[in-house]
Protein backbone atom coordinates (compact mmCIF):
# COMPACT_ATOMS: atom_id res chain seq x y z
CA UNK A 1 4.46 -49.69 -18.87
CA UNK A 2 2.47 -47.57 -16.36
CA UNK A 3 1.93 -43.33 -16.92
CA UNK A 4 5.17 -42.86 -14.77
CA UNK A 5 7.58 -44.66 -16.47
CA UNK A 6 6.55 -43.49 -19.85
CA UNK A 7 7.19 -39.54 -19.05
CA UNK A 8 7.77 -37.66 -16.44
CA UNK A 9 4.47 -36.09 -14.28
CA UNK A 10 3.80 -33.53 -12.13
CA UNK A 11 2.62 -33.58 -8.45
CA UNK A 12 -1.40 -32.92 -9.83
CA UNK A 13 -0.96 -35.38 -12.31
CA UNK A 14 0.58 -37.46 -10.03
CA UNK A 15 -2.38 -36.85 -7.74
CA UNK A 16 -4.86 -37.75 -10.16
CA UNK A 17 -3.36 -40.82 -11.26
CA UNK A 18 -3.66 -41.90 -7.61
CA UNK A 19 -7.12 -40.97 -7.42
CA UNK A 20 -7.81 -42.77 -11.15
CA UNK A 21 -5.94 -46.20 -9.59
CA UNK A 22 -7.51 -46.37 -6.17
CA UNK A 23 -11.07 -45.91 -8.08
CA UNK A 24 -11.86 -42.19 -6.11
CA UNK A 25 -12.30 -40.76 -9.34
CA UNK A 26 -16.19 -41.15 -10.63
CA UNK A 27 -18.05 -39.81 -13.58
CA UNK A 28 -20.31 -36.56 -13.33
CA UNK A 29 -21.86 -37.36 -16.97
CA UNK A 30 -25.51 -37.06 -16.70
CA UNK A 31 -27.89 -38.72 -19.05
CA UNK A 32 -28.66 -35.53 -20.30
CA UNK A 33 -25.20 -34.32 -21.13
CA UNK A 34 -24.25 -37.98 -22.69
CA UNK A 35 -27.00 -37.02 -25.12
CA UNK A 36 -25.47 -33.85 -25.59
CA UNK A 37 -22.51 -34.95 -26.64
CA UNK A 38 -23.82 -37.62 -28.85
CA UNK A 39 -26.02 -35.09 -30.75
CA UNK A 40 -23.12 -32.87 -30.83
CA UNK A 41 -20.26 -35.57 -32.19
CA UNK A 42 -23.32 -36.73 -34.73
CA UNK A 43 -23.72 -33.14 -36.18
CA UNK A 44 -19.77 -32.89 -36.20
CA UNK A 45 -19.63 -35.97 -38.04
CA UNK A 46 -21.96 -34.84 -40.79
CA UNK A 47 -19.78 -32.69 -42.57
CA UNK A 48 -21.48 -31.68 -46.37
CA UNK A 49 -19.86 -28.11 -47.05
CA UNK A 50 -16.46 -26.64 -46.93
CA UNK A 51 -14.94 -23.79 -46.27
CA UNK A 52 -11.96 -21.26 -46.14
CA UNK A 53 -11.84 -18.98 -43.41
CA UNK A 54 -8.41 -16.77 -42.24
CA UNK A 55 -7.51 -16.42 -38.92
CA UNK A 56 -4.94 -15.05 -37.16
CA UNK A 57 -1.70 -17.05 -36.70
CA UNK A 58 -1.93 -16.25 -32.82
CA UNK A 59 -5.59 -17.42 -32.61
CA UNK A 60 -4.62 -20.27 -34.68
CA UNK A 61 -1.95 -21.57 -32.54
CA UNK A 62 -4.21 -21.01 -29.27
CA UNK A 63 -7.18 -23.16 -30.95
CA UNK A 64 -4.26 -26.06 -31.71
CA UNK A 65 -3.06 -25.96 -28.70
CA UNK A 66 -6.40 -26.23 -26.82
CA UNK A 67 -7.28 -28.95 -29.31
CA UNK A 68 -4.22 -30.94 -28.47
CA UNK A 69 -5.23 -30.84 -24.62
CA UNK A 70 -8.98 -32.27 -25.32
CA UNK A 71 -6.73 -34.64 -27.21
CA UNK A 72 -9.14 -33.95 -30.42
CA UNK A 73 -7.99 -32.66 -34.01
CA UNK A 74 -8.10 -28.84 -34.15
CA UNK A 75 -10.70 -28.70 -36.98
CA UNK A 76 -12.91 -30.83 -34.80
CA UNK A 77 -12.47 -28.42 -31.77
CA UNK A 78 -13.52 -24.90 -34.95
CA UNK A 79 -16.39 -27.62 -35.83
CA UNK A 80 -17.67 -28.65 -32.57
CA UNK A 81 -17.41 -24.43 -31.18
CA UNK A 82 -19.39 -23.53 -34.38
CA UNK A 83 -22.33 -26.11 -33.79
CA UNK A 84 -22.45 -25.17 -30.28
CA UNK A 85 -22.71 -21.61 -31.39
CA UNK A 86 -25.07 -21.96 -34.17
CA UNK A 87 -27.30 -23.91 -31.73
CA UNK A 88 -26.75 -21.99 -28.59
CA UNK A 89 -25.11 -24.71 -26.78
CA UNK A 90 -21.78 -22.68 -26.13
CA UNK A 91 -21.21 -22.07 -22.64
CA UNK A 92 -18.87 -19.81 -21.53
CA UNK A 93 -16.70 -21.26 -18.72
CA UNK A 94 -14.12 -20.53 -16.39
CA UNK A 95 -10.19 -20.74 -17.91
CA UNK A 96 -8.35 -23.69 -15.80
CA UNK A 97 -5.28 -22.51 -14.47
């Protein structure tokens, strides 16, 4: 069963599933960033201490709901933003909309 016939899509993803089948879509990974990410899953991964923090419930629902479009557990997304803090790795980007 192909993307379509599972759920409905809209004309971008529609687009992009073209793109993605005719092989137009390519990789802009670097070597660099690869090793990024690696160091930055491994340091995730490593998890020694706990902790309790409070939010609020409309900054909680925003963080699970970006974590459910990078298709990653919403703890992961708190632990991966914290290491990038912590090691000045955030970078502030541009909202997609």
């Amino acid at each position: 069963m192909n993307v379509s016939q599972s759920k409905a899509i809209d004309a971008e993803e529609q687009e992009l599933l073209a793109d993605y089948e005719a092989g137009r879509l390519r990789s802009i990974a670097t070597a660099s960033l690869l090793e990024d990410i690696k160091l930055a899953a491994k340091a995730t991964g490593t998890k020694d201490q706990r902790i309790n923090i409070r939010l609020s419930s409309g900054d909680l629902q925003a963080i699970r709901a970006r974590a459910l479009q990078e298709g990653i557990p919403y703890q992961t997304l708190i632990s991966s933003v914290l290491h990038k803090y912590v090691s000045g790795t955030l970078q502030e980007r541009n909202a997609r909309r």
